[in-house]
C-alpha atoms as a PDB file:
ATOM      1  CA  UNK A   1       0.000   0.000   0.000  1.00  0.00           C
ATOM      2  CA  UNK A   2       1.005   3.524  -0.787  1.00  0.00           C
ATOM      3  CA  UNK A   3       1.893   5.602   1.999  1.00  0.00           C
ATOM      4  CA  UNK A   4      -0.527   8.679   2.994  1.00  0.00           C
ATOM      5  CA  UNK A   5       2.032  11.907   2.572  1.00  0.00           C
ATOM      6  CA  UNK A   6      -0.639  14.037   3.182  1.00  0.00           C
ATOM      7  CA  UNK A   7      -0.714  16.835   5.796  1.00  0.00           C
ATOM      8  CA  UNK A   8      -3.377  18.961   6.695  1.00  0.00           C
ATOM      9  CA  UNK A   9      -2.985  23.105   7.975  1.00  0.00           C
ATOM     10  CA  UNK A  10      -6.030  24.329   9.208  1.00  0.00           C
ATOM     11  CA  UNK A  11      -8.399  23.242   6.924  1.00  0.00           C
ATOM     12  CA  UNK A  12      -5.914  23.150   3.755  1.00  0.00           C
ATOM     13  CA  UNK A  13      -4.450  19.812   2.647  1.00  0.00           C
ATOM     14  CA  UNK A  14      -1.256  19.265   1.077  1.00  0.00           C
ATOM     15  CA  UNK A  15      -0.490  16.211  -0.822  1.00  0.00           C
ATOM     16  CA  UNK A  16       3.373  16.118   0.776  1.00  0.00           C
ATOM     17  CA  UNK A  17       4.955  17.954   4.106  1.00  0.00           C
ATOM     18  CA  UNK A  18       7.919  19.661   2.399  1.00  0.00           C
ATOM     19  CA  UNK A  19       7.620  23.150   1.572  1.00  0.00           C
ATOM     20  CA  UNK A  20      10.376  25.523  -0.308  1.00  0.00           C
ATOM     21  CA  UNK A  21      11.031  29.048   2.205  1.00  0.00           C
ATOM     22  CA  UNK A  22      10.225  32.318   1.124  1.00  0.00           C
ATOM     23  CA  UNK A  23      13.453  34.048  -0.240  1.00  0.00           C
ATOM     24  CA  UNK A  24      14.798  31.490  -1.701  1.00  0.00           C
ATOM     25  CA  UNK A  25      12.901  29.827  -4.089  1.00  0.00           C
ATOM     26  CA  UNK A  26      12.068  32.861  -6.204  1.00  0.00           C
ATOM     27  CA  UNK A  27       7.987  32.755  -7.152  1.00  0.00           C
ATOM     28  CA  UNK A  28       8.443  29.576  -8.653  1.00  0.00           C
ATOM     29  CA  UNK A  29       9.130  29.928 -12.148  1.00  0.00           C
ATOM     30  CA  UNK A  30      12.636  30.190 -11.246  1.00  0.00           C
ATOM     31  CA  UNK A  31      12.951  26.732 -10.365  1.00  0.00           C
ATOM     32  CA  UNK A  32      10.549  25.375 -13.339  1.00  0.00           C
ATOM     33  CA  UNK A  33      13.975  24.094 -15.210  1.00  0.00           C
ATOM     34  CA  UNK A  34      14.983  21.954 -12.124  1.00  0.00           C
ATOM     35  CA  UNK A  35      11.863  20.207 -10.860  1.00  0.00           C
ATOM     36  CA  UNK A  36       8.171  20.029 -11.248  1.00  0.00           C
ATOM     37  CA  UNK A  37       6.871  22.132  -8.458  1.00  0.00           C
ATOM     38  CA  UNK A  38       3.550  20.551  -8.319  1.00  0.00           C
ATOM     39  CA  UNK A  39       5.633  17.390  -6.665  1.00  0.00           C
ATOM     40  CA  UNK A  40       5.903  19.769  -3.629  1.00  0.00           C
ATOM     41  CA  UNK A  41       3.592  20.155  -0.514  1.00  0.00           C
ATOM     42  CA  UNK A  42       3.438  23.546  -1.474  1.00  0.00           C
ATOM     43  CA  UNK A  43       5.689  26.522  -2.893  1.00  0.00           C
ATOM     44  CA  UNK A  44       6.616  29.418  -0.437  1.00  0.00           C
ATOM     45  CA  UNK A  45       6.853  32.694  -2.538  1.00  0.00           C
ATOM     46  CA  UNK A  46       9.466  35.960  -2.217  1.00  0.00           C
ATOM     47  CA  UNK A  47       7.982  38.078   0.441  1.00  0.00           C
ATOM     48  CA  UNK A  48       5.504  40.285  -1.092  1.00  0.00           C
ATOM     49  CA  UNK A  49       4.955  43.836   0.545  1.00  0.00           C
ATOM     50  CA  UNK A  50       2.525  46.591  -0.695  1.00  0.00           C
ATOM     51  CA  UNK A  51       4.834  48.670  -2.626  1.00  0.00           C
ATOM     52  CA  UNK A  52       7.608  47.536  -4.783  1.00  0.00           C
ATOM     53  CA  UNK A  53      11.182  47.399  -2.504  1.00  0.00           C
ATOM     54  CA  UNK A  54      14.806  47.611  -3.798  1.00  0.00           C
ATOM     55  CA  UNK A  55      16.122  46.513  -1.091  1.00  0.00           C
ATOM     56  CA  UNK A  56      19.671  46.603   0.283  1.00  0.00           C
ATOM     57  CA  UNK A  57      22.751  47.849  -1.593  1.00  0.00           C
ATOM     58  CA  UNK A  58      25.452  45.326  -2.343  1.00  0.00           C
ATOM     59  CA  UNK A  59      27.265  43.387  -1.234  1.00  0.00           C
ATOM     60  CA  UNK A  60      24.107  41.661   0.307  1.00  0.00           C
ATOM     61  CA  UNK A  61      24.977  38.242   0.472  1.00  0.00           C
ATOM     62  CA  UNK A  62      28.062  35.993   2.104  1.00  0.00           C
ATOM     63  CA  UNK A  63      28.391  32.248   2.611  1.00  0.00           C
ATOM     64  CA  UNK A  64      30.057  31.550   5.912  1.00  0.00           C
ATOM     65  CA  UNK A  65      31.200  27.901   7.298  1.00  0.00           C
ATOM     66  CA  UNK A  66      28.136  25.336   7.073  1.00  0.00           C
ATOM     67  CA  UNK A  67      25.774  28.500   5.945  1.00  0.00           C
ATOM     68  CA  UNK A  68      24.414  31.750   4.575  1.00  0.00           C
ATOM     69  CA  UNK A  69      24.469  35.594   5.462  1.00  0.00           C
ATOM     70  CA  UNK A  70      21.615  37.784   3.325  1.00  0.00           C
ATOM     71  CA  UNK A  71      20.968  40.958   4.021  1.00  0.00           C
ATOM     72  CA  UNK A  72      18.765  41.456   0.554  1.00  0.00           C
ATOM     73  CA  UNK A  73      16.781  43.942   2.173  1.00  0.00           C
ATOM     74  CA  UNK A  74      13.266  41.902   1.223  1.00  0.00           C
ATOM     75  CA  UNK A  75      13.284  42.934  -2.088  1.00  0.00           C
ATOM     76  CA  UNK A  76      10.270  42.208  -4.365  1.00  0.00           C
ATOM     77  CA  UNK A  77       7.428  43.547  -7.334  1.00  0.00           C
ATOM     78  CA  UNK A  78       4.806  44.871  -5.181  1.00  0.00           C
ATOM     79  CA  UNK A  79       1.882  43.423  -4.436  1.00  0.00           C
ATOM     80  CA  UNK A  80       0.179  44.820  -7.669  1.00  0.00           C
ATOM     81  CA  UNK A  81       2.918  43.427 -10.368  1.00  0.00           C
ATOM     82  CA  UNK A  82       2.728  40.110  -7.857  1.00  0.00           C
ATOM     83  CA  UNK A  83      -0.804  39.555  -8.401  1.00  0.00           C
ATOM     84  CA  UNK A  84      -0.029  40.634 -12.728  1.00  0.00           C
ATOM     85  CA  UNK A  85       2.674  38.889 -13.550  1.00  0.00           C
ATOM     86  CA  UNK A  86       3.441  36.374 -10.968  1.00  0.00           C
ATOM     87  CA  UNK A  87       0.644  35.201  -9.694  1.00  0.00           C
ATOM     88  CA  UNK A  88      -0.736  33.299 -13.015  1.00  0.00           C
ATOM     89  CA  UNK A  89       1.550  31.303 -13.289  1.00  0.00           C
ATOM     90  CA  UNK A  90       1.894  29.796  -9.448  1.00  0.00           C
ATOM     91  CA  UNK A  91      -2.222  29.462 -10.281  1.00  0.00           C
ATOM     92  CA  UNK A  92      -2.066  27.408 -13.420  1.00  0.00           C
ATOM     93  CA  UNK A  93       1.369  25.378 -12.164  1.00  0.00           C
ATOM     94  CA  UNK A  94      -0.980  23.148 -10.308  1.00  0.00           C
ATOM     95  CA  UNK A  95       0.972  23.685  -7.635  1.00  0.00           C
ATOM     96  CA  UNK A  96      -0.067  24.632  -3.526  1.00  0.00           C
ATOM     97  CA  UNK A  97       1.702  27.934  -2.894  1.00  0.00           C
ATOM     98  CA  UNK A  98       1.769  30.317   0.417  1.00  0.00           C
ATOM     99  CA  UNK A  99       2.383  33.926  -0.637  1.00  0.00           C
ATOM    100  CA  UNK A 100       4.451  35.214   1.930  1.00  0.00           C
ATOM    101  CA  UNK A 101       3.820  38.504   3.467  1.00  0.00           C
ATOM    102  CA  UNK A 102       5.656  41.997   5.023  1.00  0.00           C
ATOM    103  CA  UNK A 103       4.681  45.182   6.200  1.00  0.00           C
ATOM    104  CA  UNK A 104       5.992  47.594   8.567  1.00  0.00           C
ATOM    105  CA  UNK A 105       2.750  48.148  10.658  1.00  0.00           C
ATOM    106  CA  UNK A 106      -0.135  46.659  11.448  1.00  0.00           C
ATOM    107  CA  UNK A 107      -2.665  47.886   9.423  1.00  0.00           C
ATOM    108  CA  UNK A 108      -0.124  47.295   6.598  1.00  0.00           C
ATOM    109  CA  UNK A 109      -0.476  43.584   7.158  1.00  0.00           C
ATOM    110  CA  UNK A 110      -4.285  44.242   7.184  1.00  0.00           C
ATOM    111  CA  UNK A 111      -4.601  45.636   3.997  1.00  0.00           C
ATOM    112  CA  UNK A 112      -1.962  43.390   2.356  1.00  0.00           C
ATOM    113  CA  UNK A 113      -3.828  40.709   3.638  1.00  0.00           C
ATOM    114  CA  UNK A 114      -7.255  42.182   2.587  1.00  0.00           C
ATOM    115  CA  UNK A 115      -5.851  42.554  -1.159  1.00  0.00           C
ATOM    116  CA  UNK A 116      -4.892  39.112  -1.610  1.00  0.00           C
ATOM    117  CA  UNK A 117      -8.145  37.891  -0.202  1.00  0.00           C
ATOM    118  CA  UNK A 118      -8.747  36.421  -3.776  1.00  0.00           C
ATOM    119  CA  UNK A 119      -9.801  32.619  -4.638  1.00  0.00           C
ATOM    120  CA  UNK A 120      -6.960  31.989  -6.607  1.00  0.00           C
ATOM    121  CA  UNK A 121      -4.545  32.685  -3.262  1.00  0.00           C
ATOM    122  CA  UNK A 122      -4.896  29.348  -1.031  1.00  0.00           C
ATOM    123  CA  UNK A 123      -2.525  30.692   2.020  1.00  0.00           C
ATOM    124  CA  UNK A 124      -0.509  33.122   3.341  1.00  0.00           C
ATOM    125  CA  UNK A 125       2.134  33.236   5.481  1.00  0.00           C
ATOM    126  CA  UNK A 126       3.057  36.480   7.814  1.00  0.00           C
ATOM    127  CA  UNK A 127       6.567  37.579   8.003  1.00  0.00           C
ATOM    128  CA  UNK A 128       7.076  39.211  11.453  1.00  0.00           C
ATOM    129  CA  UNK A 129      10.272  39.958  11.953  1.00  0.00           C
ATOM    130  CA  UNK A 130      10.099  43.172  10.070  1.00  0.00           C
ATOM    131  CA  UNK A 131      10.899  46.717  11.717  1.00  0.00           C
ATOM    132  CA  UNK A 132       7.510  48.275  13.261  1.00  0.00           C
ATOM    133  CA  UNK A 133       8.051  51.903  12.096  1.00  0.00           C
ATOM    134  CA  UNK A 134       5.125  53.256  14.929  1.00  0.00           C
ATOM    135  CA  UNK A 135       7.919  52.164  17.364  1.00  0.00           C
ATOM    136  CA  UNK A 136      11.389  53.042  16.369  1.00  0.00           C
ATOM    137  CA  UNK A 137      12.164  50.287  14.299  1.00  0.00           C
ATOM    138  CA  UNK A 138      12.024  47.208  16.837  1.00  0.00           C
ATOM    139  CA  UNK A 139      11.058  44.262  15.521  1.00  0.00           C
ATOM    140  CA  UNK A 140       7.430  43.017  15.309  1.00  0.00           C
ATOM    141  CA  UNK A 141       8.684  39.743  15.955  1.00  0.00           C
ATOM    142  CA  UNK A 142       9.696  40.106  19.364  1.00  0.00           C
ATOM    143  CA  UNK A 143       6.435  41.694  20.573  1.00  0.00           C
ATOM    144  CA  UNK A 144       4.274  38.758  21.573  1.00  0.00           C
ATOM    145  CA  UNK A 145       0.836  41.013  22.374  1.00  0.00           C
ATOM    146  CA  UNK A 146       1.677  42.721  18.318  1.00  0.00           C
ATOM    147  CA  UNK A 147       1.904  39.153  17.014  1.00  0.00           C
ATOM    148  CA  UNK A 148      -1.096  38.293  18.236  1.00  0.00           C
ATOM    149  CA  UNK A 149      -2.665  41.402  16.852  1.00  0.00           C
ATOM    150  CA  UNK A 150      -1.135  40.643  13.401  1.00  0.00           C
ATOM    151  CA  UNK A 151      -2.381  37.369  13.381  1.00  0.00           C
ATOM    152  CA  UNK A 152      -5.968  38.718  14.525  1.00  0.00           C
ATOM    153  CA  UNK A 153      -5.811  41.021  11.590  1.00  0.00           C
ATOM    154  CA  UNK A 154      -4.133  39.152   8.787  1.00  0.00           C
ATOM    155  CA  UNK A 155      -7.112  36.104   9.751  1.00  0.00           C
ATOM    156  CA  UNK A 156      -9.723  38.797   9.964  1.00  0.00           C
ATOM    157  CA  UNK A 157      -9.165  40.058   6.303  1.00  0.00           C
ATOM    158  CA  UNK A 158      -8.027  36.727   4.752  1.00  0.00           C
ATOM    159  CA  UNK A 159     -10.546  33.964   4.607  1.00  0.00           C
ATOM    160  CA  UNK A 160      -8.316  30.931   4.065  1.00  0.00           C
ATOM    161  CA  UNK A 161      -4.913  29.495   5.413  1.00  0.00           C
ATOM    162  CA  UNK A 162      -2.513  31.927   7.851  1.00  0.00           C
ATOM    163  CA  UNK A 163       0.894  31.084   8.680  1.00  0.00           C
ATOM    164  CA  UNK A 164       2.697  33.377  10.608  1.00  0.00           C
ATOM    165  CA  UNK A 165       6.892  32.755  10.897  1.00  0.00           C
ATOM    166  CA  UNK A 166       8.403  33.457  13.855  1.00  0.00           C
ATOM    167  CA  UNK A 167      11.988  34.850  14.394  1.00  0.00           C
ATOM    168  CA  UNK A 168      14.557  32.976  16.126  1.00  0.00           C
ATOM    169  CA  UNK A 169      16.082  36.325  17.838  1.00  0.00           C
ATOM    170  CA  UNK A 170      13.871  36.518  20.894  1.00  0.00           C
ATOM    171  CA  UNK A 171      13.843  35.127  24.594  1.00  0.00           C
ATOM    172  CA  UNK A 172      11.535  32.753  24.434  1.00  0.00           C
ATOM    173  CA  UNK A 173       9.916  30.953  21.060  1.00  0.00           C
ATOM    174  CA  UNK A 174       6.886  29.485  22.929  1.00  0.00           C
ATOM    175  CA  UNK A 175       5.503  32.577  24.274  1.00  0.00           C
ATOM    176  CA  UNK A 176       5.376  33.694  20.971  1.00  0.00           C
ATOM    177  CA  UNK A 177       4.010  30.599  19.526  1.00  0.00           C
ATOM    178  CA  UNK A 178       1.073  30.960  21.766  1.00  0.00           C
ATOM    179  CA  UNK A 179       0.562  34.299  20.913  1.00  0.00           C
ATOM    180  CA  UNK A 180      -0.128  32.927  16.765  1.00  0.00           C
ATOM    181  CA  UNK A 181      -2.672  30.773  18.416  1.00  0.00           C
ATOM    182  CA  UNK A 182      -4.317  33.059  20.351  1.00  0.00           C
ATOM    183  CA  UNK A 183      -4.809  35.380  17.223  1.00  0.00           C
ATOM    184  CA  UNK A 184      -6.266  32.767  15.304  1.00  0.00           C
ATOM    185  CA  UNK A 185      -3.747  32.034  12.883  1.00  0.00           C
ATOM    186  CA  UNK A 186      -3.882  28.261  11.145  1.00  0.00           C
ATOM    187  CA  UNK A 187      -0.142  27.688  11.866  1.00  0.00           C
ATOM    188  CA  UNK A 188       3.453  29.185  13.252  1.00  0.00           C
ATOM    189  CA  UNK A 189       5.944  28.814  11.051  1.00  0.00           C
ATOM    190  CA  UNK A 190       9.562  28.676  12.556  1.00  0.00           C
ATOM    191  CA  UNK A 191      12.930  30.246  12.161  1.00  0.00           C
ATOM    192  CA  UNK A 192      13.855  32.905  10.335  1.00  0.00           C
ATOM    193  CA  UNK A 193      16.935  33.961  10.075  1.00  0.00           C
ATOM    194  CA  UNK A 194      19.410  34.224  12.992  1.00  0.00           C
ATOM    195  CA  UNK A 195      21.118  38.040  13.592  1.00  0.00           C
ATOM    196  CA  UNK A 196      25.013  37.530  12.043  1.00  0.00           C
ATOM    197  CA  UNK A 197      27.792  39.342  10.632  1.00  0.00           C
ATOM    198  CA  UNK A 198      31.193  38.913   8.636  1.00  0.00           C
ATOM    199  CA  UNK A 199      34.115  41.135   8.974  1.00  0.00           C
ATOM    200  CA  UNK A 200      36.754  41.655   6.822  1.00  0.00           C
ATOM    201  CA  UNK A 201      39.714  41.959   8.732  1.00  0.00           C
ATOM    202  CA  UNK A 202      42.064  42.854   5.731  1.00  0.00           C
ATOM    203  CA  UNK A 203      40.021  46.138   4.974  1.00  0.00           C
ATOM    204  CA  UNK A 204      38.525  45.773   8.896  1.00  0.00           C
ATOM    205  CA  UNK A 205      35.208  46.731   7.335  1.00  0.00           C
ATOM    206  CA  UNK A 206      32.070  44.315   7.575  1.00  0.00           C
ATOM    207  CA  UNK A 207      31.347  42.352   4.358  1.00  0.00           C
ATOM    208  CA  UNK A 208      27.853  43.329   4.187  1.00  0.00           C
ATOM    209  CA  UNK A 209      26.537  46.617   2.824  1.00  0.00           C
ATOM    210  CA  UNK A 210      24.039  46.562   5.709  1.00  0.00           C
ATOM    211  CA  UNK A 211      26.546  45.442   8.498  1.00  0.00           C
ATOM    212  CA  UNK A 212      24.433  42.842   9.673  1.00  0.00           C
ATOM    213  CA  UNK A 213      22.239  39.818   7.891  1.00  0.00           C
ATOM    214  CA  UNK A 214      20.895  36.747   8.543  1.00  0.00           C
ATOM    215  CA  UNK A 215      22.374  33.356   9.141  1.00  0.00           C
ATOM    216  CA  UNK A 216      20.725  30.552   7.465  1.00  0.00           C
ATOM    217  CA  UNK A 217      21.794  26.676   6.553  1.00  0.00           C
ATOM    218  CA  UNK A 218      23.387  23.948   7.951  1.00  0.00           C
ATOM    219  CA  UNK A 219      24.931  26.009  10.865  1.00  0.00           C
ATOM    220  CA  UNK A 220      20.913  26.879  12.499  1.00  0.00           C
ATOM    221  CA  UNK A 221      19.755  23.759  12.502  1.00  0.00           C
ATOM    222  CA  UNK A 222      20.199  22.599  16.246  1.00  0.00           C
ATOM    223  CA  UNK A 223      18.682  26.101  17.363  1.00  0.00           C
ATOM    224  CA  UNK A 224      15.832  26.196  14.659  1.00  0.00           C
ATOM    225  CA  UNK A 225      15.152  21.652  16.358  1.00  0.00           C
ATOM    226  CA  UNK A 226      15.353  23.179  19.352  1.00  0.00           C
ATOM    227  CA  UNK A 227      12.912  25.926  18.660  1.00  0.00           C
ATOM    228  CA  UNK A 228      10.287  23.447  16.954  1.00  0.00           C
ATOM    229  CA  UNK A 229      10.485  21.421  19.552  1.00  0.00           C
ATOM    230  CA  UNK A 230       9.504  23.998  22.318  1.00  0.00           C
ATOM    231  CA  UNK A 231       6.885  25.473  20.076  1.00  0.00           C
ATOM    232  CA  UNK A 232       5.288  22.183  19.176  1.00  0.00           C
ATOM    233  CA  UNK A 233       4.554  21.533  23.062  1.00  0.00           C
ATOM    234  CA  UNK A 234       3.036  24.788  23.587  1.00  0.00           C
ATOM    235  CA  UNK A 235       0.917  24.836  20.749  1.00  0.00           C
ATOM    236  CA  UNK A 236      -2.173  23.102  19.275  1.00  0.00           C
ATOM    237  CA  UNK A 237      -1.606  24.410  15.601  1.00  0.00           C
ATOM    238  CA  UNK A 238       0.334  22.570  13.336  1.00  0.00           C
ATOM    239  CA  UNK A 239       3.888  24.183  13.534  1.00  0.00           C
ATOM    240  CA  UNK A 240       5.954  24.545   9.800  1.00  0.00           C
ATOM    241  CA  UNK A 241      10.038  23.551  10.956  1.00  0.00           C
ATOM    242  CA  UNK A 242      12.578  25.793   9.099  1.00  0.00           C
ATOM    243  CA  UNK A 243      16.376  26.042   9.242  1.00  0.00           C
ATOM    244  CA  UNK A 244      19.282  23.618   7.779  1.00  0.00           C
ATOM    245  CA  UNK A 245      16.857  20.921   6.348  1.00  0.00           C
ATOM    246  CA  UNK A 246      18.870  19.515   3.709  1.00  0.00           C
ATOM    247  CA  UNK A 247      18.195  15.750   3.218  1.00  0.00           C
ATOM    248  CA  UNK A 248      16.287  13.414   4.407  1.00  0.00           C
ATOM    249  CA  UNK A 249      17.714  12.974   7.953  1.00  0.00           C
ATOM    250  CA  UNK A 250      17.103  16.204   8.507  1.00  0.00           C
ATOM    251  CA  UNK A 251      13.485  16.497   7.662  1.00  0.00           C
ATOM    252  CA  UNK A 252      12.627  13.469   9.943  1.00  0.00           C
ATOM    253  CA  UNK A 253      14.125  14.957  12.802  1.00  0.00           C
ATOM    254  CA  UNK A 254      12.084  18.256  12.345  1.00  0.00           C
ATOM    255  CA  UNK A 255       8.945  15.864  12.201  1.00  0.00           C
ATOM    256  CA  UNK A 256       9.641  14.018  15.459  1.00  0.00           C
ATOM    257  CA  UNK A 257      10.635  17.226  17.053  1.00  0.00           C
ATOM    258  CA  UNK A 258       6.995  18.248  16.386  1.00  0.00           C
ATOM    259  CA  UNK A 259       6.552  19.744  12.840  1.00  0.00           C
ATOM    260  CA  UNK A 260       3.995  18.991  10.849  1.00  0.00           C
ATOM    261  CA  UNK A 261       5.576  20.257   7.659  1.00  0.00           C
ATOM    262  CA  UNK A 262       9.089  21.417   7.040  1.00  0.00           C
ATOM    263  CA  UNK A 263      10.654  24.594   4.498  1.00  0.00           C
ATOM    264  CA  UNK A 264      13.790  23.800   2.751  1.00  0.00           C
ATOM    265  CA  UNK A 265      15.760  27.300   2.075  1.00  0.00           C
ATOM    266  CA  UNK A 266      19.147  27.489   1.807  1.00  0.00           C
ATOM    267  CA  UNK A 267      19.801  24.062   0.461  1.00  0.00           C
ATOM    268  CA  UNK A 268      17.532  25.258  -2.723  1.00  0.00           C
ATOM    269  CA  UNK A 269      20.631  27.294  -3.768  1.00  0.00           C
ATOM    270  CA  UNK A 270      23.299  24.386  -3.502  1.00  0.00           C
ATOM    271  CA  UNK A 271      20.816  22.044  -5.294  1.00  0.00           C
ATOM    272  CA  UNK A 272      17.788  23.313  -6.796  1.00  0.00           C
ATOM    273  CA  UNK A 273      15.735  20.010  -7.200  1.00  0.00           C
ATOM    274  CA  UNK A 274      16.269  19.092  -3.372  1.00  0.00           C
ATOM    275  CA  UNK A 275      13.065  19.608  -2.376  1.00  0.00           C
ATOM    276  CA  UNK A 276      11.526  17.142  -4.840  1.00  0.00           C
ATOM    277  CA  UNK A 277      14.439  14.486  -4.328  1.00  0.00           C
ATOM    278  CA  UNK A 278      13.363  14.728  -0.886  1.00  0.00           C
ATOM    279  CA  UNK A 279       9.818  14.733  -1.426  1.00  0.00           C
ATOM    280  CA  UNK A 280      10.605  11.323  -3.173  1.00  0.00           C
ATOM    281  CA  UNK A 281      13.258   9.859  -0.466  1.00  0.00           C
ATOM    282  CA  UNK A 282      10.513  10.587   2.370  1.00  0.00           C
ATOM    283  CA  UNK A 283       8.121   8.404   0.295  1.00  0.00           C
ATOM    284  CA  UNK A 284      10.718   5.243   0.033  1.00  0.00           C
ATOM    285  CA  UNK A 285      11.389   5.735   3.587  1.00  0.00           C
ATOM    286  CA  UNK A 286       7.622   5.599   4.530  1.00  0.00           C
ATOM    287  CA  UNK A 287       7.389   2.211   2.478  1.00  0.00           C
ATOM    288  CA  UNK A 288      10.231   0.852   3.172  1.00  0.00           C
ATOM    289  CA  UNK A 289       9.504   1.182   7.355  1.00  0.00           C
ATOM    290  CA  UNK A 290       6.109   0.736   7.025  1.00  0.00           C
ATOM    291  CA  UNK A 291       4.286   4.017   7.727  1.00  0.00           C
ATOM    292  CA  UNK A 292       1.308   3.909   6.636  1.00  0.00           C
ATOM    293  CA  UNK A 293       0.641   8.062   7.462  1.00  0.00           C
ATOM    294  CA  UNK A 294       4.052  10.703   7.497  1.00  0.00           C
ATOM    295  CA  UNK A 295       1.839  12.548  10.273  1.00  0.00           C
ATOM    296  CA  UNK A 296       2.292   9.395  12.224  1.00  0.00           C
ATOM    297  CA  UNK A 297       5.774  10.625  12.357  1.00  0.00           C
ATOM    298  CA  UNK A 298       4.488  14.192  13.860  1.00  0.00           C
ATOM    299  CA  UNK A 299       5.942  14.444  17.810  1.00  0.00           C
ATOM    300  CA  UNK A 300       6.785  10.420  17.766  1.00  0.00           C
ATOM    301  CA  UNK A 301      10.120  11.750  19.166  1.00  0.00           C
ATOM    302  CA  UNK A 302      10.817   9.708  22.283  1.00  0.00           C
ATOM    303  CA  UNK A 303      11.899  11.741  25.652  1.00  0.00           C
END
């Protein structure tokens, strides 16, 4: 018998639990030469924010040992120019796809949200870990009362699937967790990027245009386990694992730590048909151990 891949989020079904993170996996098309992205759970798009962004001046990105420093800046189209030239094709792909989302207040997110309220848009997921411009620039993301707001207001004004991804900089993961759930959302989604730098000590300037960027790959994976793991046992929402998933191995220990799906990110640059080679892999190893439904696998880890 054919194992069940199938994961549900809220009341959206995906036929497989690995996803592609936003940044790094363009809006799809990108990666049409490499794999078929209807193979995937779904496809997580750029970060879209109301007006068009340029983003950061160069240099903006760095690899460091066992990972990646960005500091892009979250540049993107717009929402408009998303929804014109981007959007058709993620609709007629046949694909699942979350259209990430980023604003710098909350009634930004509210009427970002509102605007892609459209039947052709099956999720969204809520970047907070932008700057909240009403309060000096701190982070939304480390605000547990504003993420509940956000999520209140992002679920109020879109009718289907919410994610909201959480930020690994903060105190405590699983206060913040809760506070998705209380504001409705369908799901957390967890880490972003961790806070880094590179300096070059030749020139002793900092690599990065913007001094600082975030840390992705290999080299976050034990904080972004650990993370899942504490947010999974707070929660009753399905929680979305992110950070260093790069075979196999690694998606089954985000699964027994308590995720329901998984993103791949960084790995999509090194090799960009990973995500459906694993998609594949996870479906051998289901048959070949004899589980009969990859949820079964969801918080089986044993402590």
């Amino acid at each position: 018998m054919e194992p069940d891949l199938s994961i549900k989020i809220g009341n959206w079904t995906l036929g497989n639990p690995i996803m592609t993170a936003s940044g790094t996996f363009g809006y799809g098309k990108e990666f049409a030469g490499f794999l078929e992205i209807r193979d995937l759970g779904a496809v997580v798009v750029k970060g879209v924010s109301y007006e068009s962004r340029s983003g950061n001046p160069p240099p903006r990105i760095v690899e460091t040992p066992c990972g990646l420093l960005n500091a892009i800046g979250l540049e993107n189209v717009g929402v408009e120019k998303f929804i014109e030239e981007k959007l058709p094709y993620l609709r007629d792909s046949g694909a699942q796809f979350v259209v990430n989302i980023l604003a710098d207040s909350l009634e930004g997110y509210a009427d970002l949200a509102g605007k892609l309220n459209r039947d052709d848009i099956p999720a969204l997921e809520v970047n907070v870990s932008c700057p909240n411009v009403k309060k000096g620039g701190l982070s939304f993301g480390s605000d547990p009362a504003l993420i509940r707001e956000i999520s209140s207001a992002v679920k109020e004004n879109f009718e289907k699937t919410v994610i909201v991804k959480l930020s690994p900089n903060v105190t405590d993961i699983r206060l913040l967790a809760r506070s998705v759930e209380e504001g409705g959302a369908d799901a957390v989604s967890l880490v972003n990027t961790l806070l880094g730098m590179a300096i070059d000590h030749r020139q002793r300037k900092p690599v990065l245009a913007n001094i600082v960027g975030g840390l992705s790959g290999p080299a976050i994976k034990p904080v972004a386990l650990r993370m899942v793991w504490e947010a999974a046992g707070e929660v009753r929402i399905p929680v979305i694992g992110i950070g260093g998933i790069r075979c196999l191995d690694d998606v089954l220990e985000f699964l027994l730590a308590g995720a329901s799906a998984v993103q791949i990110g960084t790995a999509n640059l090194v090799e960009p048909g990973i995500s459906a080679k694993i998609v594949h892999q996870l479906k051998d190893y289901c048959f070949e151990h004899q589980i009969a439904r990859v949820s079964d696998l969801t918080g089986a880890l044993l402590v």
